[in-house]
Every structure is written in structure tokens, then in C-alpha cells.
N, C-alpha and C. Protein backbone atom coordinates (compact mmCIF):
# COMPACT_ATOMS: atom_id res chain seq x y z
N UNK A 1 -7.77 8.14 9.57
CA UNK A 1 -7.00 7.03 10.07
C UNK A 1 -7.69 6.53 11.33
N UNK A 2 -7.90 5.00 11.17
CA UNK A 2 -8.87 5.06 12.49
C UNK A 2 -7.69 4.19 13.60
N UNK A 3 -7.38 4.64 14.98
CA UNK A 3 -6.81 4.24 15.90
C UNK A 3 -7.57 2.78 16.67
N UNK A 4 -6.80 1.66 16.98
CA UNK A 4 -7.13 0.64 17.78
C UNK A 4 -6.55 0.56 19.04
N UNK A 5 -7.70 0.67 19.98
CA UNK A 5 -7.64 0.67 21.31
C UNK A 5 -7.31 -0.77 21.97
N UNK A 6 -6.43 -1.53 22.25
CA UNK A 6 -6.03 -2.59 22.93
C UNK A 6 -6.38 -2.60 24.43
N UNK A 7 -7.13 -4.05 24.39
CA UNK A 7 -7.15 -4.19 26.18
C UNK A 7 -6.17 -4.27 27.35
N UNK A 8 -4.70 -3.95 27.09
CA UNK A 8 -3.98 -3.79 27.69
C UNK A 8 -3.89 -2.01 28.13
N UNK A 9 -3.48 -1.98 29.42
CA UNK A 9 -2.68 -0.64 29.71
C UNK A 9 -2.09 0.13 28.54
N UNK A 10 -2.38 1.37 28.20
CA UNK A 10 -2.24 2.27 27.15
C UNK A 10 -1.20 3.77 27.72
N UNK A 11 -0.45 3.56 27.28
CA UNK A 11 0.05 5.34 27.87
C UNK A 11 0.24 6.15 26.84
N UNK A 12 0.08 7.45 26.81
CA UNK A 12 -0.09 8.33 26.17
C UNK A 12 1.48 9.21 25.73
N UNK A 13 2.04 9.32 24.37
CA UNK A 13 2.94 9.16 25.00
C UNK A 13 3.67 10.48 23.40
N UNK A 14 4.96 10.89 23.71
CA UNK A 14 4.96 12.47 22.68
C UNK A 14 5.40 11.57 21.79
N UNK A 15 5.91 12.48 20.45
CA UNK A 15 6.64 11.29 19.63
C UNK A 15 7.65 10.79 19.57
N UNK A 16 8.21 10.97 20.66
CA UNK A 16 9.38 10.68 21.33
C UNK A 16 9.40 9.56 22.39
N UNK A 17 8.91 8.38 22.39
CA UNK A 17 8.74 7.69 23.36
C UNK A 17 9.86 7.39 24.66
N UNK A 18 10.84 7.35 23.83
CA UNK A 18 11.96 7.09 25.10
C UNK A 18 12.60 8.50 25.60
N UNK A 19 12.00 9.32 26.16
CA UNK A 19 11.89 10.59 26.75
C UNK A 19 11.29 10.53 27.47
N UNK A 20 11.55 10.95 28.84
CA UNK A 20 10.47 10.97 29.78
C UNK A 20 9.92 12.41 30.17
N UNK A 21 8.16 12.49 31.10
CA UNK A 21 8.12 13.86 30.69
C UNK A 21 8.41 14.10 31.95
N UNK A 22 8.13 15.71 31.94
CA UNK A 22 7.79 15.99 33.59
C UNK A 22 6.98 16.36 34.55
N UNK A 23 5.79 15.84 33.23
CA UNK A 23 4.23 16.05 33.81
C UNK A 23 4.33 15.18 34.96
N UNK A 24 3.27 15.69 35.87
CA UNK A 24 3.03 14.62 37.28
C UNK A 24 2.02 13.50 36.49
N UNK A 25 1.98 13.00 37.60
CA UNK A 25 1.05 11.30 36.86
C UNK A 25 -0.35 11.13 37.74
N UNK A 26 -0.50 12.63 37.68
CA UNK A 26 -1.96 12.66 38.26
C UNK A 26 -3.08 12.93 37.52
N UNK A 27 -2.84 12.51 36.49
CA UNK A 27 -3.78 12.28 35.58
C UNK A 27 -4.81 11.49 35.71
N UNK A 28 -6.11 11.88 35.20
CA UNK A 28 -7.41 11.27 35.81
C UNK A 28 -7.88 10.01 34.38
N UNK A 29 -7.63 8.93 35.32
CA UNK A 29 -8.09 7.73 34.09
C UNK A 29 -9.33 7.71 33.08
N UNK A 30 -10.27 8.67 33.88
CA UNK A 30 -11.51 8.90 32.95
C UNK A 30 -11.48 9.91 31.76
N UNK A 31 -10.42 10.77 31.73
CA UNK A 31 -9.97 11.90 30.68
C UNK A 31 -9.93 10.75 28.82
N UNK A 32 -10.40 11.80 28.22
CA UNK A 32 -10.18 10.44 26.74
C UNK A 32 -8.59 10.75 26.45
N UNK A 33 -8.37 9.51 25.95
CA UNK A 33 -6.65 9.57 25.50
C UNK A 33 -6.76 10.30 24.14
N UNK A 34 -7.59 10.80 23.38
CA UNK A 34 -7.49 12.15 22.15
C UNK A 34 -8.03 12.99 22.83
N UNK A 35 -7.96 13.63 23.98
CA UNK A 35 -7.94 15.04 24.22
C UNK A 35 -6.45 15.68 24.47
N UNK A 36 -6.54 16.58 23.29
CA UNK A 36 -5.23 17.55 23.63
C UNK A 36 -5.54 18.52 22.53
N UNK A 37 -4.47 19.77 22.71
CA UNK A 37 -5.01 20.82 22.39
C UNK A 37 -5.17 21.30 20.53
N UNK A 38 -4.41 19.81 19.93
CA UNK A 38 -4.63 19.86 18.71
C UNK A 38 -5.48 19.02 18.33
N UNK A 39 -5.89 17.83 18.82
CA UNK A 39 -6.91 16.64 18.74
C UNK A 39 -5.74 15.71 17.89
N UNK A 40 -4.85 15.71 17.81
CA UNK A 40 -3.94 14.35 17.43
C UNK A 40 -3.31 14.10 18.68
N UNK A 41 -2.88 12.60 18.47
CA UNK A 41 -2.55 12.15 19.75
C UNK A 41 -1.80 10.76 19.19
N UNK A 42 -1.04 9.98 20.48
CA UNK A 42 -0.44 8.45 19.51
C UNK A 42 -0.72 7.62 20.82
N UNK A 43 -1.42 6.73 20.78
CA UNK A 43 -1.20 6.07 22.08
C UNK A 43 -0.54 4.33 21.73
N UNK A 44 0.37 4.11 22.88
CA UNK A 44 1.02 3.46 22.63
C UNK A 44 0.82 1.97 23.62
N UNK A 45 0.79 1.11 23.75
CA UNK A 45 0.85 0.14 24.03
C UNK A 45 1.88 -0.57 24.94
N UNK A 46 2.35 0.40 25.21
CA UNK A 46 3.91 -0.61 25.85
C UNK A 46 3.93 1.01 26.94
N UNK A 47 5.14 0.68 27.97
CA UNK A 47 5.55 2.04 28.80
C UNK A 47 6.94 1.84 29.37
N UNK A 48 7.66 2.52 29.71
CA UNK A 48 8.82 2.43 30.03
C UNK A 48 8.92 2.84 31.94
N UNK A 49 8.30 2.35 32.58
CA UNK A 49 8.17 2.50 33.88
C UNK A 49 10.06 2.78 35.01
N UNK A 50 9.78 3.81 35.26
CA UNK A 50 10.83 3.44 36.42
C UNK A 50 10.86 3.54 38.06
N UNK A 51 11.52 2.71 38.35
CA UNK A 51 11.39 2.06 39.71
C UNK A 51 10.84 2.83 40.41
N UNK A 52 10.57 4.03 40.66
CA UNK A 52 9.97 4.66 41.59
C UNK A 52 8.59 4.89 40.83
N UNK A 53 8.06 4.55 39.68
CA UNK A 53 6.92 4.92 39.22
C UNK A 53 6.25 3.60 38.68
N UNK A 54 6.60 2.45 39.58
CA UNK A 54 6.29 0.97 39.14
C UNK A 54 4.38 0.96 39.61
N UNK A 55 4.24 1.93 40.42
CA UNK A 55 2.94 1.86 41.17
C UNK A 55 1.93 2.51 41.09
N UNK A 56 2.75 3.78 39.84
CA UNK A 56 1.75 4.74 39.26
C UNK A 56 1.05 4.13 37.97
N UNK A 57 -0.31 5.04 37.74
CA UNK A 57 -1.02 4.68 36.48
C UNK A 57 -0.23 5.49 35.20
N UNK A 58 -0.47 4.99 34.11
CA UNK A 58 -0.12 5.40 32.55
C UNK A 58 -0.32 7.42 32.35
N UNK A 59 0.81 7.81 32.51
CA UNK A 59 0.63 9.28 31.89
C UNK A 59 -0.17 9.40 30.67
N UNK A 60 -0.91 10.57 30.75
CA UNK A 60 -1.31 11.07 29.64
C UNK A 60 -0.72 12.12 29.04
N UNK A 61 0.11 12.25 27.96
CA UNK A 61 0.76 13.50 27.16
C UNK A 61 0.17 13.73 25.74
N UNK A 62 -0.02 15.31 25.42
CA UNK A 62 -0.49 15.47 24.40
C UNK A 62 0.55 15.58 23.05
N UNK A 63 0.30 14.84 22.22
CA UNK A 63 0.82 14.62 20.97
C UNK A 63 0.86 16.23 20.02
N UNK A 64 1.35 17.54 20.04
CA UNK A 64 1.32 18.18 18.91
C UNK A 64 2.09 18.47 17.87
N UNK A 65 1.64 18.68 16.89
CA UNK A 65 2.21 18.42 15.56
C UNK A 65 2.33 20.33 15.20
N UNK A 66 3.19 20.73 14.55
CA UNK A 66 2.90 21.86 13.59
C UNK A 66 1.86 21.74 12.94
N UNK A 67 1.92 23.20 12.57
CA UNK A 67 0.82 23.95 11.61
C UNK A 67 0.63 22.94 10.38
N UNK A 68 1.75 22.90 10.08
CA UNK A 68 2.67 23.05 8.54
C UNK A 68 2.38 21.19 8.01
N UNK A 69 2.41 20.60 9.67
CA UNK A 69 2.80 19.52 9.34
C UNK A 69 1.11 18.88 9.08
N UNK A 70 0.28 19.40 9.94
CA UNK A 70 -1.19 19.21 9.76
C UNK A 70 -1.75 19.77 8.50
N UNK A 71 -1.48 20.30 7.78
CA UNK A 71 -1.88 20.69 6.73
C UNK A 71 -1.17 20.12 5.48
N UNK A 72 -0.02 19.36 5.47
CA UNK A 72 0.91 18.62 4.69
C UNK A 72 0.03 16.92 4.70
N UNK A 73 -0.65 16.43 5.99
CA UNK A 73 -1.45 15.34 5.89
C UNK A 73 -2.66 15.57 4.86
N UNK A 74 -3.21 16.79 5.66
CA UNK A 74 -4.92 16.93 5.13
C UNK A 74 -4.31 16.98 3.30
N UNK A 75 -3.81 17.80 2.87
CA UNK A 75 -3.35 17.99 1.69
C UNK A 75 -3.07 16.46 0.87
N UNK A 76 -2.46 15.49 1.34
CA UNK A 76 -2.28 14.26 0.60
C UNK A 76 -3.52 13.09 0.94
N UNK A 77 -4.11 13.32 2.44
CA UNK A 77 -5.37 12.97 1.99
C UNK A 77 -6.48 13.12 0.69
N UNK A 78 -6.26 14.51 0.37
CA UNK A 78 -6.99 15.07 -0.82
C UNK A 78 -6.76 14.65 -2.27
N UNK A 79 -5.42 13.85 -2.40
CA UNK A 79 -5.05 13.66 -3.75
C UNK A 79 -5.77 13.07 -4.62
N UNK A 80 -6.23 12.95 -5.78
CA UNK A 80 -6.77 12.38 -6.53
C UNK A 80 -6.54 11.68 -7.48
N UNK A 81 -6.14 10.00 -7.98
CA UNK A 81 -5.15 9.78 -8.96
C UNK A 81 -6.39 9.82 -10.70
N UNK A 82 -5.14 10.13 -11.59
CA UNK A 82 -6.95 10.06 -12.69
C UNK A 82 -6.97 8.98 -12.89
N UNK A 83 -7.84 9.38 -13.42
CA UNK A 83 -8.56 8.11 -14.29
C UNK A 83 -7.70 6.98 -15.04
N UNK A 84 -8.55 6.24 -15.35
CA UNK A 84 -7.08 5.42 -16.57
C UNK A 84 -7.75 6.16 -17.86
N UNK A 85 -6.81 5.66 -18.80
CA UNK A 85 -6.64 5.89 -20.18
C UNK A 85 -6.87 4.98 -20.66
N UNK A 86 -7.97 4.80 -21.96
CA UNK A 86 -8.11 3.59 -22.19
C UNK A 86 -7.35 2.95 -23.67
N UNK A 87 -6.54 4.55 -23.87
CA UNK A 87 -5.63 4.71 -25.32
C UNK A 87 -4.56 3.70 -24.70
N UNK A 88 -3.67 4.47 -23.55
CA UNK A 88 -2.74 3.70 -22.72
C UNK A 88 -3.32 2.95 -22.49
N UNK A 89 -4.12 2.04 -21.68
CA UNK A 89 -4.13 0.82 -21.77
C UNK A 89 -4.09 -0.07 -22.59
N UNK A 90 -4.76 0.15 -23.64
CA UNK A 90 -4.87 -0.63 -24.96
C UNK A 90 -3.56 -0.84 -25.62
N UNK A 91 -2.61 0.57 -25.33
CA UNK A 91 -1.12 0.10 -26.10
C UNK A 91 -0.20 -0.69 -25.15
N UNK A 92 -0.37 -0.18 -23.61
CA UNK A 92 0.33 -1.05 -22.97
C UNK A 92 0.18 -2.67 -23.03
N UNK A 93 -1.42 -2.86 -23.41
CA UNK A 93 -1.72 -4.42 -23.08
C UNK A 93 -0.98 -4.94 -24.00
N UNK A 94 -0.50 -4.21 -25.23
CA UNK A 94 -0.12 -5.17 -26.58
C UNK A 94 1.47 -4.91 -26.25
N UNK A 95 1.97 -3.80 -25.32
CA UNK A 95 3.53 -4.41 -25.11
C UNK A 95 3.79 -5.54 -23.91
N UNK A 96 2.56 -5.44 -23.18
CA UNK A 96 2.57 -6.38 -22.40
C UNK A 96 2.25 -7.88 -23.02
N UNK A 97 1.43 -8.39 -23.59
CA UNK A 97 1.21 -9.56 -24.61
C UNK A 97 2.32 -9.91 -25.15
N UNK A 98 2.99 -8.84 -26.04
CA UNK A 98 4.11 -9.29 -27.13
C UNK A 98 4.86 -10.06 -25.98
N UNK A 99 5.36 -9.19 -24.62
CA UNK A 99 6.41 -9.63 -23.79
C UNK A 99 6.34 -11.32 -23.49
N UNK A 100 4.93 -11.37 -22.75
CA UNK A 100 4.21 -12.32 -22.25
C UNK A 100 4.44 -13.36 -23.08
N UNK A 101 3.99 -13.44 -24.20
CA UNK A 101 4.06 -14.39 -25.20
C UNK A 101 5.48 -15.12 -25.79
N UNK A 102 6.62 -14.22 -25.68
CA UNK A 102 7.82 -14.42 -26.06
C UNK A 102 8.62 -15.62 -24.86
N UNK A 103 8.23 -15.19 -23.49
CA UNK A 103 8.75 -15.21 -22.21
C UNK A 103 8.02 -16.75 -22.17
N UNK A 104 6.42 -17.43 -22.57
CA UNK A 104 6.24 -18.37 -22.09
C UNK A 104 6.02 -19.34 -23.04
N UNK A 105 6.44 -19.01 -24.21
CA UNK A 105 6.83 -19.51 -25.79
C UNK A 105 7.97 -20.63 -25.48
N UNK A 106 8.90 -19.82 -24.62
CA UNK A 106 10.21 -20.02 -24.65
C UNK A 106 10.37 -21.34 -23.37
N UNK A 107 9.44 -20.86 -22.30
CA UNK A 107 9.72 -21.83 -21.16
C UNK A 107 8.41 -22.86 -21.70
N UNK A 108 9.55 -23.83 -21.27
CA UNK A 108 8.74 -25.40 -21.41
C UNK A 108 7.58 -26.03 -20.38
N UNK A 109 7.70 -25.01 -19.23
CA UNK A 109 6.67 -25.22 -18.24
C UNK A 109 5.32 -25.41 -18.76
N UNK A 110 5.15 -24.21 -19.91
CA UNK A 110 3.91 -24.17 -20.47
C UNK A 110 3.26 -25.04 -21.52
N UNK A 111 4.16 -25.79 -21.87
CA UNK A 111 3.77 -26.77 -23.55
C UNK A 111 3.03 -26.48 -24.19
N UNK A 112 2.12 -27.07 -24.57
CA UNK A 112 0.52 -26.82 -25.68
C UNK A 112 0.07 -25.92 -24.73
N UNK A 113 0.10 -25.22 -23.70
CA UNK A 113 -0.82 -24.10 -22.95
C UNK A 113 -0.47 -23.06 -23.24
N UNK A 114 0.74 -22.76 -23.47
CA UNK A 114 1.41 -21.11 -23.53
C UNK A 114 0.70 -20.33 -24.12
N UNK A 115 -0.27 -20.11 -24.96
CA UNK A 115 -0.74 -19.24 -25.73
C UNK A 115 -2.35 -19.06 -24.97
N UNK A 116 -2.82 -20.21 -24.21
CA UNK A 116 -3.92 -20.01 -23.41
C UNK A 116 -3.87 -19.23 -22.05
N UNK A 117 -2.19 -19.80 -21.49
CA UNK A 117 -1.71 -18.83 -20.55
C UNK A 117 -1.70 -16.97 -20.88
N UNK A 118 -1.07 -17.36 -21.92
CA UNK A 118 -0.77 -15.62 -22.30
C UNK A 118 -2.12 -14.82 -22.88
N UNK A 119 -3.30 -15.57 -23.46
CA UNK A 119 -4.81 -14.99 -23.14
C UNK A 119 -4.94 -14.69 -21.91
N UNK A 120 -5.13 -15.73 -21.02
CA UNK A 120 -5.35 -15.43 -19.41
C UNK A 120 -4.69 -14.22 -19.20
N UNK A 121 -3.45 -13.99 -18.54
CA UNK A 121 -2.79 -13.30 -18.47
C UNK A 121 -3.34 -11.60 -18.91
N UNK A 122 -3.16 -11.67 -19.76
CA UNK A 122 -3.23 -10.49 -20.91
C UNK A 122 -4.69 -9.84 -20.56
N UNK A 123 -5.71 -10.46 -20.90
CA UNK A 123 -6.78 -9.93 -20.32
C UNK A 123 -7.24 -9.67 -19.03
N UNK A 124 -6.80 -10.45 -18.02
CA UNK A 124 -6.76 -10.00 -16.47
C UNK A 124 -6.35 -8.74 -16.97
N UNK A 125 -4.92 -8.33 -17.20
CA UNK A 125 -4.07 -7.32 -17.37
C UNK A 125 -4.76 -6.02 -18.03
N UNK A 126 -5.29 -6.06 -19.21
CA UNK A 126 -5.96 -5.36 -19.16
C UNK A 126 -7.23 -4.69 -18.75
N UNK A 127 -8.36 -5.24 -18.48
CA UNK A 127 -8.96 -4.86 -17.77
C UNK A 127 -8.37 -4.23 -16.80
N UNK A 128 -7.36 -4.74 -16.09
CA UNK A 128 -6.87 -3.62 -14.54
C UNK A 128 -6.73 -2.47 -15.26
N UNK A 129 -6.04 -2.43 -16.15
CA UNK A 129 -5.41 -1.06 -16.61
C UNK A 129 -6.88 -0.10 -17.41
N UNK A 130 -7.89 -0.76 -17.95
CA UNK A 130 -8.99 -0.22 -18.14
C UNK A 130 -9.88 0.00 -17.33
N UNK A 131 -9.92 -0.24 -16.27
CA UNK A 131 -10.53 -0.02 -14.95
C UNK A 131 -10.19 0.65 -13.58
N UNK A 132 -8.60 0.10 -13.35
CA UNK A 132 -7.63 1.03 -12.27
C UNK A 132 -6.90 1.59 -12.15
N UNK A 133 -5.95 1.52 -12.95
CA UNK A 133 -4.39 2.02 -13.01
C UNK A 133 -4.76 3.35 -13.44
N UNK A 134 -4.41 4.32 -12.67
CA UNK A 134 -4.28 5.72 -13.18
C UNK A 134 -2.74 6.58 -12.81
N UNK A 135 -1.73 5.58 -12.88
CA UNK A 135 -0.68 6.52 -12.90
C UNK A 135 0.07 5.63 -11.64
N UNK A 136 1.42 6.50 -11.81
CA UNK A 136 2.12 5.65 -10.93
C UNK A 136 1.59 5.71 -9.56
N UNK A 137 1.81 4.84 -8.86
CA UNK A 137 1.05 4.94 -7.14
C UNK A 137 -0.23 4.00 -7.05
N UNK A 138 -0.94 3.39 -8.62
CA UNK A 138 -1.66 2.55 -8.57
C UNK A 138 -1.58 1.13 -9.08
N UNK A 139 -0.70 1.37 -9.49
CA UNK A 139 -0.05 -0.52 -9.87
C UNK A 139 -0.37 -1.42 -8.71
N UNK A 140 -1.05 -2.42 -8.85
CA UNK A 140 -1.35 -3.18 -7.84
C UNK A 140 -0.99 -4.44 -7.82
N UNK A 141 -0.83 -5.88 -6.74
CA UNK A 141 -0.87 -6.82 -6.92
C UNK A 141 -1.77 -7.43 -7.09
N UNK A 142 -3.26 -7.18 -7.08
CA UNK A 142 -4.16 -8.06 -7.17
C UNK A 142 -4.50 -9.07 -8.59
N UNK A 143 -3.82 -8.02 -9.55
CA UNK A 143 -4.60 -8.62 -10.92
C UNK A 143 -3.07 -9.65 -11.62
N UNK A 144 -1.81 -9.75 -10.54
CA UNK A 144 -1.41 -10.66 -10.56
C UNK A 144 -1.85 -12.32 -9.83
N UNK A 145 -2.12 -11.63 -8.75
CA UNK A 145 -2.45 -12.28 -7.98
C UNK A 145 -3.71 -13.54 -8.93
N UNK A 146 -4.77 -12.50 -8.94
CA UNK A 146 -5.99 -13.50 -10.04
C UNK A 146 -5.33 -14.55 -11.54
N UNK A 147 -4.08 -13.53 -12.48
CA UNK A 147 -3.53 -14.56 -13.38
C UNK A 147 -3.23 -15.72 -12.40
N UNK A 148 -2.58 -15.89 -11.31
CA UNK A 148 -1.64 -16.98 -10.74
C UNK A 148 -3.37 -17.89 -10.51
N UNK A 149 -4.37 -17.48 -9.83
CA UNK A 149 -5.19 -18.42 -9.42
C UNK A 149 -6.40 -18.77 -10.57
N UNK A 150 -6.27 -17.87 -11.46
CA UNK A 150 -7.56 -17.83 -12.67
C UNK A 150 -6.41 -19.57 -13.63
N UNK A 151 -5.52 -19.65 -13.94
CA UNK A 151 -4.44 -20.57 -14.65
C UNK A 151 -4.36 -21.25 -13.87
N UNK A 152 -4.26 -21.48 -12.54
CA UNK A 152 -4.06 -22.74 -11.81
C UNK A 152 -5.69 -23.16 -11.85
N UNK A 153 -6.56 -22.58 -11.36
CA UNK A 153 -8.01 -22.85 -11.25
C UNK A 153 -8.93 -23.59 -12.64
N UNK A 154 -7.67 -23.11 -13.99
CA UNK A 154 -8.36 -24.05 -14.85
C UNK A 154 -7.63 -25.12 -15.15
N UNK A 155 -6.65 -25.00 -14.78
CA UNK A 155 -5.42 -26.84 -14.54
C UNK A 155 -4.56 -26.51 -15.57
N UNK A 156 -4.09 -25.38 -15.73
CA UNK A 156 -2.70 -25.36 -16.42
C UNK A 156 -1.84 -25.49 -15.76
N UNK A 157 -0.47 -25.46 -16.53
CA UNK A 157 0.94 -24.92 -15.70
C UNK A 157 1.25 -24.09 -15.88
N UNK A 158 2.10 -23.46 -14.49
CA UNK A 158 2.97 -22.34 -14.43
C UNK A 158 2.28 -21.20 -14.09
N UNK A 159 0.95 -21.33 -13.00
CA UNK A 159 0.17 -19.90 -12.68
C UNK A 159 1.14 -19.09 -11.43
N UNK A 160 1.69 -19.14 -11.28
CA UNK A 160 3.04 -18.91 -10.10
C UNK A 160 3.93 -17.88 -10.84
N UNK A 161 4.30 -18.83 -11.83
CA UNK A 161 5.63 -18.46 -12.90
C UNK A 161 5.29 -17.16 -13.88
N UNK A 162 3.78 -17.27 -13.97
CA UNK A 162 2.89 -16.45 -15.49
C UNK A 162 2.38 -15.24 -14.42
N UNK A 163 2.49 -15.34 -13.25
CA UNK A 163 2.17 -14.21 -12.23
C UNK A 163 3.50 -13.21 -12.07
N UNK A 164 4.58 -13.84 -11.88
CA UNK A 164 6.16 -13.45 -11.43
C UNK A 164 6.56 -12.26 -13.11
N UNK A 165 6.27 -13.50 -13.86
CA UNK A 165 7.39 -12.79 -15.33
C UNK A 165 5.95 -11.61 -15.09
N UNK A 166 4.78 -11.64 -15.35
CA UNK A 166 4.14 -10.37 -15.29
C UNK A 166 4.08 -8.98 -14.56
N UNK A 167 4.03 -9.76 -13.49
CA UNK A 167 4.28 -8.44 -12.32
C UNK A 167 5.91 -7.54 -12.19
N UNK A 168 7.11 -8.33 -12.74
CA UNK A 168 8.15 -7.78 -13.36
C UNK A 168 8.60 -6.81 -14.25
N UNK A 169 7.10 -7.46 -15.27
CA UNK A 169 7.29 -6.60 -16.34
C UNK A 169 6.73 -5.19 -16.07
N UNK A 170 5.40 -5.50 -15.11
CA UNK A 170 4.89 -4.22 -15.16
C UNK A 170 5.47 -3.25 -14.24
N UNK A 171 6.11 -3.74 -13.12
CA UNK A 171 6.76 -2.92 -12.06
C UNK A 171 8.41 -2.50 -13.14
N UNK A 172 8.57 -2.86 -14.09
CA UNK A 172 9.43 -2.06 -15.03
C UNK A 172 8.91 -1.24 -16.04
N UNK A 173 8.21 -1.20 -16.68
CA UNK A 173 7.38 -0.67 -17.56
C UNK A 173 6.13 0.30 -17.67
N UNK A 174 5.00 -0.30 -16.69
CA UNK A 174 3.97 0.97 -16.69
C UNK A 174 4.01 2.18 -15.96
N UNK A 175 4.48 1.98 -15.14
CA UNK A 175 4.70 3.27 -14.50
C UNK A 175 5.71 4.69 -15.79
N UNK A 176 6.82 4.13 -15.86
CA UNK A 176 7.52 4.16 -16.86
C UNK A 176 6.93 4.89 -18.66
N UNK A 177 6.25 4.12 -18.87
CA UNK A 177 5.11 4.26 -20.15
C UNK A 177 4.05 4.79 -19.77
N UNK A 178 3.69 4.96 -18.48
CA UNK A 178 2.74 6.43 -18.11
C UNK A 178 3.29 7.46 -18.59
N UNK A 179 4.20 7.76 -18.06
CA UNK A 179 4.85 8.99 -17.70
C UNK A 179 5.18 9.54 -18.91
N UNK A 180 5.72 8.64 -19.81
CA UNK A 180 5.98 8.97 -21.10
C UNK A 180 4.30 9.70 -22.04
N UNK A 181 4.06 8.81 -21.58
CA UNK A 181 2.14 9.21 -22.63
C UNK A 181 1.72 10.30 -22.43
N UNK A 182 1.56 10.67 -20.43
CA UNK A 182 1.06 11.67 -20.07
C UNK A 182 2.36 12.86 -20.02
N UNK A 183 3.34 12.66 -20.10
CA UNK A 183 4.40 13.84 -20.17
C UNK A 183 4.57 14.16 -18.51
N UNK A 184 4.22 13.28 -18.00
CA UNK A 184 4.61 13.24 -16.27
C UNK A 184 6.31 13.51 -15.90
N UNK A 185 6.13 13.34 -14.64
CA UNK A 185 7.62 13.17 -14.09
C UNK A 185 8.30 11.51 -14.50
N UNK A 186 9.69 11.20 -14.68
CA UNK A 186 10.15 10.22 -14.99
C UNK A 186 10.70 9.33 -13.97
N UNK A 187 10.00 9.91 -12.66
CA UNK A 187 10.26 9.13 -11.46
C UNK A 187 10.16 7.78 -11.92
């Protein structure tokens, strides 16, 4: 995680900000604000000064965390999502299509396009899922995002609308139809 240092006054501060400590404030400005005895630290941007300490510089306090709790980060740093499936993808794309197709059949936004929309669509769609999606936690917006501008970019209607009913479907469904394929949790 990389920290941003702001050109304003910085104080160092526990995770408790509105606590005050009872360290003295003779702290030496040249000390780095990540030295402490675990090497985590939070520095904060703002300070809660009181009247008798309107004239002192920014405390430095060290941030420590448990054992338990440093090893609970490093641990989900490590996760690995798999791969995609390219079985699942291939069946999802065709419950995703059937959907697609029904949904812009029906709305008149699309006229003589609907079926060029629901190509567009459909293949963005898959490819993501043959390329990224490996399980719940990777569903993304981007490959909505591209139907909405790939359909407006060739002068249809409804790249807005053909983005919305999609990203609906899938934030109901793939995660959902993972879980089922791979015998996952039914979160």
C-alpha cells in the first residue's frame, strides 16, 4: 500500500485520532513519520490542537497493530483468484445472450439494431469472462463500460441502456453460476 505525503503539516497519530496522547511534543521533526517499533504507521493530515498546544509542532505516535492482525493483511495480500473457465464462460455467455436478446427485442430504443446491439454486447462479455473473471471478487465494470462506448461509437441506440440491463444481469447471475459450476460457497 503506498502512503501519500501531503504538503501540509502531518501528525502522526494512533488509530484513535480523537484521543489525545501523553507523549511530550518533543519530538524531533527530522525523525521519519514510519519509524515505530512495528514499521506501520497512519499519518494524518488534519490535528486536533489545544489551546495550550496552538504553538507546538505535530506529535509523532507510533501506530501498532497485533500479531494476529499483521498477519491477517499479509495473508489476503497473498490470495490468488483462478483462472477463468473457459467451459463457464462459454455457458454463461449463451445465458447471458438469450437474456440480452429478449430484453432489447422487446425495447423499442433499439429498432432494426437490436440484434447488432446484442452481438456487441455479448462478445465484449465474453471475452471478459474468457480472459478475467475468475470467481466472485472479479466481476468488473469495465467490459460494461466498453458495450456502452463500443454501440454508441458505432451510432447505434441505447449504449447506456445495453450497458445497465447487462451489468444487472451479471451482478445477479455470475457470481451466482460460479459457485454453482465450481461447487463454491453460495455467497
Amino acid at each position: 500500500m503506498a502512503l501519500r505525503i501531503g504538503t501540509a503539516p502531518s501528525t502522526y497519530h494512533s488509530s484513535f485520532p480523537f484521543f489525545s496522547s501523553s507523549s511530550s511534543s518533543s519530538s524531533s521533526s527530522s525523525s521519519s513519520p514510519y519509524s515505530s517499533s512495528t514499521g506501520f504507521g497512519c499519518i494524518c493530515s488534519y490535528s486536533y490542537p489545544s489551546s495550550s498546544s496552538l504553538t507546538k509542532k505535530p506529535q509523532s505516535l507510533p501506530l501498532s497493530f497485533s500479531s494476529s492482525f499483521k498477519n491477517h493483511i499479509c495473508k489476503a495480500a497473498e490470495y490468488k483468484f483462478p483462472d477463468p473457465i473457459p467451459e463457464f464462460a462459454d455457458s454463461e455467455t449463451e445465458k447471458f445472450k438469450t437474456h440480452v436478446r429478449k430484453k432489447f427485442v422487446k425495447n423499442e430504443i433499439y429498432g432494426d439494431s437490436a440484434e447488432e446491439v446484442v452481438e456487441i454486447c455479448t462478445e465484449i462479455f465474453k471475452n471478459f469472462l474468457h480472459t478475467h473473471y475468475g470467481g466472485p471478487g472479479t466481476l468488473l465494470v469495465l467490459p460494461f463500460i466498453d458495450m456502452a462506448d463500443t454501440v454508441n461509437e458505432r451510432g447505434l441506440p441505447g449504449g447506456s441502456q445495453a450497458a445497465r440491463t447487462a451489468v444487472k444481469w451479471a451482478q445477479k447471475h455470475v457470481d451466482k453460476d460460479w459457485n454453482e459450476w465450481t461447487g463454491g460457497d453460495s455467497d
